[in-house]
C-alpha atoms as a PDB file:
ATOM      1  CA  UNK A   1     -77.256 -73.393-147.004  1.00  0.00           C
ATOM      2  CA  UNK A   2     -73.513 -72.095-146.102  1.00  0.00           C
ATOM      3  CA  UNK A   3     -72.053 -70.184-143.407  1.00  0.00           C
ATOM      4  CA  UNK A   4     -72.169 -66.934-145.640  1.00  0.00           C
ATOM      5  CA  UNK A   5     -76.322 -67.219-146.042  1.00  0.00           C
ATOM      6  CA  UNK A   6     -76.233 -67.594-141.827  1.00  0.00           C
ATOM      7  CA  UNK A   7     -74.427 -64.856-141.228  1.00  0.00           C
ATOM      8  CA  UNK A   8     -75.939 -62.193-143.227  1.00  0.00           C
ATOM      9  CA  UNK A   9     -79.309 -63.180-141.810  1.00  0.00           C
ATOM     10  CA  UNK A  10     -77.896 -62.533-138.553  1.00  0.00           C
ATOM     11  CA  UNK A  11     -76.731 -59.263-139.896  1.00  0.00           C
ATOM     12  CA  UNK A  12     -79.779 -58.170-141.413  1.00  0.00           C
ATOM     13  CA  UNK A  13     -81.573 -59.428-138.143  1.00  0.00           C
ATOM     14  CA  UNK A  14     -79.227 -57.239-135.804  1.00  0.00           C
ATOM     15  CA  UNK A  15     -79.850 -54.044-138.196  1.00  0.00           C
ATOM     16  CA  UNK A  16     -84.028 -54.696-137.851  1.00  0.00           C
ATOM     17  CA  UNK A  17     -83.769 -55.215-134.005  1.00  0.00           C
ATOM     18  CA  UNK A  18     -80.992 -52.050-133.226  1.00  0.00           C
ATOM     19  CA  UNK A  19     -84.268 -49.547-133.780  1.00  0.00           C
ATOM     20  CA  UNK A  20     -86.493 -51.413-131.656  1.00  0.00           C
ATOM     21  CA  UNK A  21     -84.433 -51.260-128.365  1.00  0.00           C
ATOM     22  CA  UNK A  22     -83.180 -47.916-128.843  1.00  0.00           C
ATOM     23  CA  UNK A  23     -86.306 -46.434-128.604  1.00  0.00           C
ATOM     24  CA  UNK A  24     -87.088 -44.580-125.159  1.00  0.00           C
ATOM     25  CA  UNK A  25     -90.339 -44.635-123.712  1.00  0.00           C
ATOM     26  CA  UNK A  26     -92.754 -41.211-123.860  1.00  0.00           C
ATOM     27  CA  UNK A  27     -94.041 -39.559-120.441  1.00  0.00           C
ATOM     28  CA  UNK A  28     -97.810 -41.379-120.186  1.00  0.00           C
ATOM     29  CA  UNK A  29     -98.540 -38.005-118.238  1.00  0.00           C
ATOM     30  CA  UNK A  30     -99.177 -35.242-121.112  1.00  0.00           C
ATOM     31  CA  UNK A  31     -98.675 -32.477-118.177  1.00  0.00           C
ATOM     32  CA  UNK A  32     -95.326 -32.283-117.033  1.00  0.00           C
ATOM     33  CA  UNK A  33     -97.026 -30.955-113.538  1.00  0.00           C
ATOM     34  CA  UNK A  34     -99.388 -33.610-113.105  1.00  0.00           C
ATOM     35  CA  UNK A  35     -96.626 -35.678-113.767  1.00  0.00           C
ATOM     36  CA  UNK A  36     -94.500 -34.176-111.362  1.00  0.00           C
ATOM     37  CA  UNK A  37     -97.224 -34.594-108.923  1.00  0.00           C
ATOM     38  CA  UNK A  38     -97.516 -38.018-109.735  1.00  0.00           C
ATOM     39  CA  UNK A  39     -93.631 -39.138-109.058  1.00  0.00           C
ATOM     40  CA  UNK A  40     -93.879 -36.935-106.208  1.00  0.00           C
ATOM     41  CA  UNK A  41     -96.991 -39.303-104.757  1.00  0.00           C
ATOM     42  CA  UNK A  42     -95.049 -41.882-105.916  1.00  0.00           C
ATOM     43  CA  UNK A  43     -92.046 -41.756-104.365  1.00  0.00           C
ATOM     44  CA  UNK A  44     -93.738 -42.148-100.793  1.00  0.00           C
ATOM     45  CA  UNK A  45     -95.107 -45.270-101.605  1.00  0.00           C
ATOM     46  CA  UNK A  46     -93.378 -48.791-101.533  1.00  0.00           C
ATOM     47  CA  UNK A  47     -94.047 -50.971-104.335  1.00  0.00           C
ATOM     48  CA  UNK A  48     -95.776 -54.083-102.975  1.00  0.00           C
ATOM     49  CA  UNK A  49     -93.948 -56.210-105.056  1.00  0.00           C
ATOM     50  CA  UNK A  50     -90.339 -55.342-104.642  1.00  0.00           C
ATOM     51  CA  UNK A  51     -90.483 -54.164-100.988  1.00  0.00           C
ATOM     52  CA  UNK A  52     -87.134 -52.232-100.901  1.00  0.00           C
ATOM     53  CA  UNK A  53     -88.134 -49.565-103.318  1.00  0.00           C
ATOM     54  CA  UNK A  54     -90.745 -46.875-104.119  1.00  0.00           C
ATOM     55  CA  UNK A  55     -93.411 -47.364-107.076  1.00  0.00           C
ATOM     56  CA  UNK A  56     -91.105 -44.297-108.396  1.00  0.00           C
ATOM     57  CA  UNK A  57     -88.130 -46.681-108.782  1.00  0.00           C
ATOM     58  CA  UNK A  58     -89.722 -49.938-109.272  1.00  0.00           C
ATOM     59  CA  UNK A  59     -90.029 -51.394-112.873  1.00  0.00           C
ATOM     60  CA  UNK A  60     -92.612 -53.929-111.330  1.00  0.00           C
ATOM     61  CA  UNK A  61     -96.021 -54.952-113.435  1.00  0.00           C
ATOM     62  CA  UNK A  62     -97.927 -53.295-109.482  1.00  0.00           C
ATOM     63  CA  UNK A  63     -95.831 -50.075-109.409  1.00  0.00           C
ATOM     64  CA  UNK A  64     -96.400 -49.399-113.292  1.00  0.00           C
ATOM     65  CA  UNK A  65    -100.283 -50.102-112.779  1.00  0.00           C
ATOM     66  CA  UNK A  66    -100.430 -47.883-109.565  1.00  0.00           C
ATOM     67  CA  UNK A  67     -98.152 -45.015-111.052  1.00  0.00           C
ATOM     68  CA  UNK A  68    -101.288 -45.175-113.714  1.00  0.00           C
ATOM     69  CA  UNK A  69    -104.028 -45.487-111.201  1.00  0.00           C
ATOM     70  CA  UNK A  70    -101.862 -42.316-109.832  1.00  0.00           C
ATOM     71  CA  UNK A  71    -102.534 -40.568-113.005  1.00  0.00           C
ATOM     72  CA  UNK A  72    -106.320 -41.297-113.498  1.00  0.00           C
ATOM     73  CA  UNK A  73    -106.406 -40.298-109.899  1.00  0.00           C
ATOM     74  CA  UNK A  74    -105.178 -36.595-110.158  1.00  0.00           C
ATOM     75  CA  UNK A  75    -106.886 -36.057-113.977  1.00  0.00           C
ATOM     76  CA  UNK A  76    -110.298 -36.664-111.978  1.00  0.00           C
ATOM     77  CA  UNK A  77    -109.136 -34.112-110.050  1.00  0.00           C
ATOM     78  CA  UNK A  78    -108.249 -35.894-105.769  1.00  0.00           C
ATOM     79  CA  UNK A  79    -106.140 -34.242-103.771  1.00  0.00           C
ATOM     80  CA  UNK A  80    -102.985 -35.945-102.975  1.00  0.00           C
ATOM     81  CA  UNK A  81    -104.022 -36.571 -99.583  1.00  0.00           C
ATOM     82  CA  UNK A  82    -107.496 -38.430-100.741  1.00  0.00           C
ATOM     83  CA  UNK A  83    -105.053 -40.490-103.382  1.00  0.00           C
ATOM     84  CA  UNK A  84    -103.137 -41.454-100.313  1.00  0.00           C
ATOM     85  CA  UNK A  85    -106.018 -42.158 -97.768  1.00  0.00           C
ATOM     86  CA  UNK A  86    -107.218 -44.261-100.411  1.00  0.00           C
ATOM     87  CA  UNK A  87    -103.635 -46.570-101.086  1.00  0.00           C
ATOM     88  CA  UNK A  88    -103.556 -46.363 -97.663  1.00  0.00           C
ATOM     89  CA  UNK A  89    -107.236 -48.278 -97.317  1.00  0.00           C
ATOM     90  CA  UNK A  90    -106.745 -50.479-100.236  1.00  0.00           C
ATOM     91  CA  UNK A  91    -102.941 -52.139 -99.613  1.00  0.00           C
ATOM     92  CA  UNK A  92    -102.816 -50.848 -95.685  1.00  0.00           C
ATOM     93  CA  UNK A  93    -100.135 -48.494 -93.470  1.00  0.00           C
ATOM     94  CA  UNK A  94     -97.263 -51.036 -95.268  1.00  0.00           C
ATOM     95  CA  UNK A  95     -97.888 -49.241 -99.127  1.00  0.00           C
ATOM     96  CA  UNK A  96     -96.406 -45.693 -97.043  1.00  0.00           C
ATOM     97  CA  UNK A  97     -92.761 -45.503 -97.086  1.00  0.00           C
ATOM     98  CA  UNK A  98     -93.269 -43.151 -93.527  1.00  0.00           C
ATOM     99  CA  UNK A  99     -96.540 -44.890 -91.804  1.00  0.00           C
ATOM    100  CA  UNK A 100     -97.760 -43.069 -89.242  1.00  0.00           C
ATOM    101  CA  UNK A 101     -96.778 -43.623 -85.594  1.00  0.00           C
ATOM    102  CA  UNK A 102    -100.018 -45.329 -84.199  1.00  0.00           C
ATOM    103  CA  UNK A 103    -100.672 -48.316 -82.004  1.00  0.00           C
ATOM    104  CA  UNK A 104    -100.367 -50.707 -85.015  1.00  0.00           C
ATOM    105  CA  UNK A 105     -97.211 -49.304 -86.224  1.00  0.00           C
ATOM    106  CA  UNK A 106     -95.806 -48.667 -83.246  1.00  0.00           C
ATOM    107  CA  UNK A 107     -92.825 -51.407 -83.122  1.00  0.00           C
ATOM    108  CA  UNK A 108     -92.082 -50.315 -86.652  1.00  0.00           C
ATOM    109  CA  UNK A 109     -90.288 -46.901 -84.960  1.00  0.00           C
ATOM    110  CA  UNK A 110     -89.769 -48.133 -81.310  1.00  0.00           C
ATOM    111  CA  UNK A 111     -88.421 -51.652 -82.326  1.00  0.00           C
ATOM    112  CA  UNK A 112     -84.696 -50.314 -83.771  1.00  0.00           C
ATOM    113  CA  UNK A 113     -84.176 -48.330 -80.764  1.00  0.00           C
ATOM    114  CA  UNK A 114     -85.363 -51.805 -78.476  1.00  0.00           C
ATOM    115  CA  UNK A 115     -83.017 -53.463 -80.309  1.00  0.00           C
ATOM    116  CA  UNK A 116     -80.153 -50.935 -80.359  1.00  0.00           C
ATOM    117  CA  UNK A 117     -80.925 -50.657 -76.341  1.00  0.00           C
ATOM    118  CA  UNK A 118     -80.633 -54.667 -75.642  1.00  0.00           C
ATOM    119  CA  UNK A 119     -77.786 -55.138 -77.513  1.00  0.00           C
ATOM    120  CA  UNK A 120     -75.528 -51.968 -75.998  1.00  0.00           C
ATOM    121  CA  UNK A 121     -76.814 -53.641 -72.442  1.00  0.00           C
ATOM    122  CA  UNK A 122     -75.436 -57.425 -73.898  1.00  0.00           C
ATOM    123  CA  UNK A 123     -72.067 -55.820 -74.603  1.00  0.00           C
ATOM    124  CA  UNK A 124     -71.944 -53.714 -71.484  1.00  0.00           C
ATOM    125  CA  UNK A 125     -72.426 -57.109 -69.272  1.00  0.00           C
ATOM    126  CA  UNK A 126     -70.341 -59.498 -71.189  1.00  0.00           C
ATOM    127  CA  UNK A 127     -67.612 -56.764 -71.035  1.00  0.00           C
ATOM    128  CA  UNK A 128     -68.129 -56.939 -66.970  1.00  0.00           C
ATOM    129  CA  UNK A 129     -68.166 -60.591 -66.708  1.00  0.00           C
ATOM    130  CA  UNK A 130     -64.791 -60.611 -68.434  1.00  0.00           C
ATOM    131  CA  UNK A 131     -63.658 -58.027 -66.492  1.00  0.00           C
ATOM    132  CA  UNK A 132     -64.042 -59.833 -63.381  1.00  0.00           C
ATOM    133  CA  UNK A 133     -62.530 -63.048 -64.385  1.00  0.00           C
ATOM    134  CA  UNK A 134     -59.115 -63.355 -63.628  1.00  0.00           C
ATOM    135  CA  UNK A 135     -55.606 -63.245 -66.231  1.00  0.00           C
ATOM    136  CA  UNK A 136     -55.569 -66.677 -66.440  1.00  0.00           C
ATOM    137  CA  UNK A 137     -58.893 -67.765 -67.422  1.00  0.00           C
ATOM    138  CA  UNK A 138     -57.563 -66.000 -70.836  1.00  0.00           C
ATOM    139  CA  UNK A 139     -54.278 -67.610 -71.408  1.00  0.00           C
ATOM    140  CA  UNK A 140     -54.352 -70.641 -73.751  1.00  0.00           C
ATOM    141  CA  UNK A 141     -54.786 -74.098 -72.619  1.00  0.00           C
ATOM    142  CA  UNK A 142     -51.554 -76.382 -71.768  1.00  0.00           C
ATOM    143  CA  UNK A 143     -51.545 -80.061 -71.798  1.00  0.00           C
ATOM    144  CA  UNK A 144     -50.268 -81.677 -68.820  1.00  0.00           C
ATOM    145  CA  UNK A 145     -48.562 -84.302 -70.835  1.00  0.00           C
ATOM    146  CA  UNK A 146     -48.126 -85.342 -74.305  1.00  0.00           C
ATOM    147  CA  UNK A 147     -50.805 -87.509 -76.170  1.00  0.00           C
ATOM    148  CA  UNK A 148     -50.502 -91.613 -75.912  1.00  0.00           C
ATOM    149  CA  UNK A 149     -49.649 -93.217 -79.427  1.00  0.00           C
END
């Protein structure tokens, strides 16, 4: 077979596959308010699989199974806050983008001020312990005499 018979089968198989990708996916909610409701819910939760992103945002297998469990969630008719108590007991505090400030979660909003706290009082006693040193302990060493070959 030529060159000519190769490249109109690639032709022909780029014109079958254009279709296919173009295609955008359909809302799996058929109300746009429970839908709403949904992203909403979903938007406060971190996907367990990407860590740095909500199940809202997330393209992850997890966050496209718990925006469904979401769904079946609000068509049997929970509240939001029941939907949240249960991620909440299921995957723990770490599934809420804001946990709650309790004794378990508590270095999660004290820890970046601890932090931010130590390292201000690092700067502010290095800058004191160079303040006290004298002009010379800054100036760049001298040799006394020239290297032996």
């Amino acid at each position: 077979m030529g060159w000519r018979w190769w490249s109109a089968l690639a032709w022909v198989l780029a014109l079958l596959i254009q279709p296919v990708t173009a295609a955008e996916a359909p809302s799996a909610a058929v109300d746009p308010q429970m839908e709403a409701r949904m992203m909403a819910m979903a938007a406060e939760l971190r996907c367990l699989v990407c860590q740095n992103q909500t199940i809202a945002d997330s393209h992850a297998g997890l966050a496209v199974d718990l925006r469904q469990q979401i769904r079946e969630m609000l068509a049997k008719g929970m509240s939001d806050r029941q939907i949240m108590d249960f991620m909440t007991e299921r995957y723990g505090d770490f599934v809420l983008y804001r946990p709650p400030f309790k004794p378990s979660t508590v270095l999660l909003w004290v820890g970046p001020g601890v932090l931010m706290a130590g390292a201000l009082l690092a700067l502010f006693v290095v800058l004191r312990r160079r303040q006290k040193l004298g002009a010379d302990a800054f100036d760049p060493d001298t040799p006394d005499e020239e290297p032996q070959r």
